[in-house]
Protein backbone atom coordinates (compact mmCIF):
# COMPACT_ATOMS: atom_id res chain seq x y z
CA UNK A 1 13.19 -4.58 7.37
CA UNK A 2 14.49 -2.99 4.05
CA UNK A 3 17.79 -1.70 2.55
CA UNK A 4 17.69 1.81 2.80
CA UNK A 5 20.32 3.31 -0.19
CA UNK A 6 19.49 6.88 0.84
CA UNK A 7 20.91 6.58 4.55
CA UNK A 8 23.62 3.77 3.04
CA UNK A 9 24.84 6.65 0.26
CA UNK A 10 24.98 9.53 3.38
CA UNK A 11 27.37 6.82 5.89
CA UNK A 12 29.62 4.72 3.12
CA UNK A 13 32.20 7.54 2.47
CA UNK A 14 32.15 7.94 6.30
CA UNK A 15 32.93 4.43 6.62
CA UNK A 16 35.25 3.96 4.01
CA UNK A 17 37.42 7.22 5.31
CA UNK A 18 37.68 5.44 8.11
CA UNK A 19 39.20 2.19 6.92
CA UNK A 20 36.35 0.13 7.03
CA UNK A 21 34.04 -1.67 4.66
CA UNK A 22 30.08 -1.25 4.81
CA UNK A 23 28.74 -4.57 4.72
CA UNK A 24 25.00 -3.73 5.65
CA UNK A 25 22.77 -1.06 6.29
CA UNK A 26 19.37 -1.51 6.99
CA UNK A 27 16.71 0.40 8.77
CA UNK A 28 13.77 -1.51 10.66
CA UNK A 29 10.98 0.94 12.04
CA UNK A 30 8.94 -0.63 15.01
CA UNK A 31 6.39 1.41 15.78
CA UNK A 32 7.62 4.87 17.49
CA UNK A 33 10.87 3.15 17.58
CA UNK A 34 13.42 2.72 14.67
CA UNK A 35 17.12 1.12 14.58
CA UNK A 36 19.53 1.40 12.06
CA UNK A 37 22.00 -0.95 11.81
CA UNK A 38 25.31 -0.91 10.39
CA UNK A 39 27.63 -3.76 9.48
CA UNK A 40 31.06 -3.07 9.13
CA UNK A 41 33.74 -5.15 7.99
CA UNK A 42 37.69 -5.15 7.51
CA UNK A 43 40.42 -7.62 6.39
CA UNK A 44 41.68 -7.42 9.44
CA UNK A 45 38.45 -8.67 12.23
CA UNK A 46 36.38 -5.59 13.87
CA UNK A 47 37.16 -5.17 17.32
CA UNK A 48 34.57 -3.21 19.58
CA UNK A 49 36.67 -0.44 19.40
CA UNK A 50 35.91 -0.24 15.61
CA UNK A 51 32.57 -0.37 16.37
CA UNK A 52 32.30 2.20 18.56
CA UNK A 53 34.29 4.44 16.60
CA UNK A 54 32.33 4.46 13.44
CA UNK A 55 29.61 4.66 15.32
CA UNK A 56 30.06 7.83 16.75
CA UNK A 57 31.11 9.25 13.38
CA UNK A 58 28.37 8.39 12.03
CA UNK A 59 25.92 9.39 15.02
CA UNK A 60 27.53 12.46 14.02
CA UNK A 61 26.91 13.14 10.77
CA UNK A 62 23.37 11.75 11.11
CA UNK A 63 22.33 14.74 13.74
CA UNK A 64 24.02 17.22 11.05
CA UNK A 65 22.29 15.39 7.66
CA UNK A 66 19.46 13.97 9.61
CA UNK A 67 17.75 11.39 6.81
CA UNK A 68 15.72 9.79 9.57
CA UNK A 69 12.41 11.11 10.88
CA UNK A 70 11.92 10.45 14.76
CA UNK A 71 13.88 8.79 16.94
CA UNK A 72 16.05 5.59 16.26
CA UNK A 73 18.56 3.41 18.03
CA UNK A 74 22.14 3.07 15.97
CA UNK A 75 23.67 -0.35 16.18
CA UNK A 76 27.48 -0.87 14.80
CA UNK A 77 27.95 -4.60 14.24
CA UNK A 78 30.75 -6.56 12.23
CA UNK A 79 29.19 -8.88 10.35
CA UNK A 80 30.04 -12.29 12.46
CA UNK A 81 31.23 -15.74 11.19
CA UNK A 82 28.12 -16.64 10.38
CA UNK A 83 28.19 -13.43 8.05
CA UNK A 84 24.54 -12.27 6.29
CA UNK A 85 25.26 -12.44 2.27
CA UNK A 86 23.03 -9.86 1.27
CA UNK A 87 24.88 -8.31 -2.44
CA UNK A 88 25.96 -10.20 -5.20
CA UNK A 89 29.60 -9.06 -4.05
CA UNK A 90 28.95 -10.60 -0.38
CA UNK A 91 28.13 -13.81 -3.10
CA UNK A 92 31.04 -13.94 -5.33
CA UNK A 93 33.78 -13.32 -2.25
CA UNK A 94 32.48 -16.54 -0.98
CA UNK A 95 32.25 -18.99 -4.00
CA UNK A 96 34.37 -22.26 -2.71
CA UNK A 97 32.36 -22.27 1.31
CA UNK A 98 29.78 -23.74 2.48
CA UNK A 99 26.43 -21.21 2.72
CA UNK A 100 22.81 -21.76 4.04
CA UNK A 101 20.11 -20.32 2.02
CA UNK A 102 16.29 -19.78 2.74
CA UNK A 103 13.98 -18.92 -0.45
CA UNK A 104 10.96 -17.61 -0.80
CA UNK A 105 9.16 -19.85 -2.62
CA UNK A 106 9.84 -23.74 -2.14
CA UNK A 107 11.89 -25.81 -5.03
CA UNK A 108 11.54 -28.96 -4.98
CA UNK A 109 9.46 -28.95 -1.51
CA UNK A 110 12.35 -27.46 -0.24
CA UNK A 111 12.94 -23.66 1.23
CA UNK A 112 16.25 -24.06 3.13
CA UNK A 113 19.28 -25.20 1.46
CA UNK A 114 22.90 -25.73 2.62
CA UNK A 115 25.54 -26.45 0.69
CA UNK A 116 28.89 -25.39 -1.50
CA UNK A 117 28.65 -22.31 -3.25
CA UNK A 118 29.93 -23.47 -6.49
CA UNK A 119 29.53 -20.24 -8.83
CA UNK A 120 27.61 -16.16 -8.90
CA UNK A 121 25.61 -15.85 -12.10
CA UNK A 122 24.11 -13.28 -13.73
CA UNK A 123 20.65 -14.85 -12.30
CA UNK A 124 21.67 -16.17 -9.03
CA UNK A 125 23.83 -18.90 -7.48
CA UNK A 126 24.46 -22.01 -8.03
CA UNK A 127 24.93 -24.70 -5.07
CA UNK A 128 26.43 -28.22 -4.55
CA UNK A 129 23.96 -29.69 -2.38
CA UNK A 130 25.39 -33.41 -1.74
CA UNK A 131 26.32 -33.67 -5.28
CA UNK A 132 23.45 -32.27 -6.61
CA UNK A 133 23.60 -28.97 -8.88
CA UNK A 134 20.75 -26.00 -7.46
CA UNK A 135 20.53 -23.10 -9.21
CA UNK A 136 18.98 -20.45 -6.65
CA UNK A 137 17.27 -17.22 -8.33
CA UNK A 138 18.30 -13.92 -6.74
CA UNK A 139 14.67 -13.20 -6.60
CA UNK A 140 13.95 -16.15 -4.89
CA UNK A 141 17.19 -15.63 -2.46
CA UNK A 142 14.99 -14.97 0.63
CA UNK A 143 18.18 -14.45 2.96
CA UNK A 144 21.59 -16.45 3.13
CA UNK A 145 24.46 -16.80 5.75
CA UNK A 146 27.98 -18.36 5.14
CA UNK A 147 28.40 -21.38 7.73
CA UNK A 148 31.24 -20.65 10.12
CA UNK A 149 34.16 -23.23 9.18
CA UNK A 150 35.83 -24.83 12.61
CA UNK A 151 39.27 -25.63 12.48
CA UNK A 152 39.81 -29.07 13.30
């Protein structure tokens, strides 16, 4: 699984012409099978509708630009309430809720962490874990989700 920036350069001004906001792109090949899928967000909730239409614009330029060798599967997602922080932006847009974070490497025994995202720094994050300070490295960030708040 990997970020790809060339195919994610070719789709955002796609995306963003069409009112929406490109959360993810990432490109898994599996075997003689690939998928590329695209997150797309918007203040306003993504409806299947929206995913369906920016996924045929951007089936659409893809055939014409064609930055993907072989065959692939396109998948148009919004990013879910249990939304994937994957940029430093994702990050800082969600200082002040609660996040669960897997690392790398262990710190302090300890890979997953869940807790209030206090601050964005220049080196990583920092989390309120039951009180307790954690600073989290962005090269240690192995992946992290924002926990879906229920209203009560």
């Amino acid at each position: 699984m990997k970020n790809n920036s060339a195919i994610e350069t070719k789709i955002l001004p796609t995306v963003e012409a069409l009112g929406y906001e490109l959360w993810a792109c990432i490109y898994l090949t599996q075997g003689q099978q690939s998928v590329l899928r695209i997150t797309i967000d918007s203040e306003k909730g993504i409806t299947l509708a929206d995913c369906e239409r920016v996924s045929r614009q951007i089936s659409a330029l893809l055939d014409v630009e064609t930055p993907l060798l072989g065959r692939y599967n396109l998948e148009v997602s919004s990013p879910g309430l249990d939304r994937p922080l994957i940029k430093e932006k994702h990050f800082q847009r969600y200082v002040g809720h609660n996040v669960r974070v897997f690392t790398h490497t262990p710190i302090d025994n300890q890979r997953k962490f869940k807790g209030f995202l206090q601050s964005v720094r220049v080196v990583g994050i920092v989390l309120n874990q039951n009180g307790k300070e954690v600073v989290l490295t962005w090269d240690n960030i192995l992946r992290a989700n924002v926990l879906p708040e229920m209203n009560k």
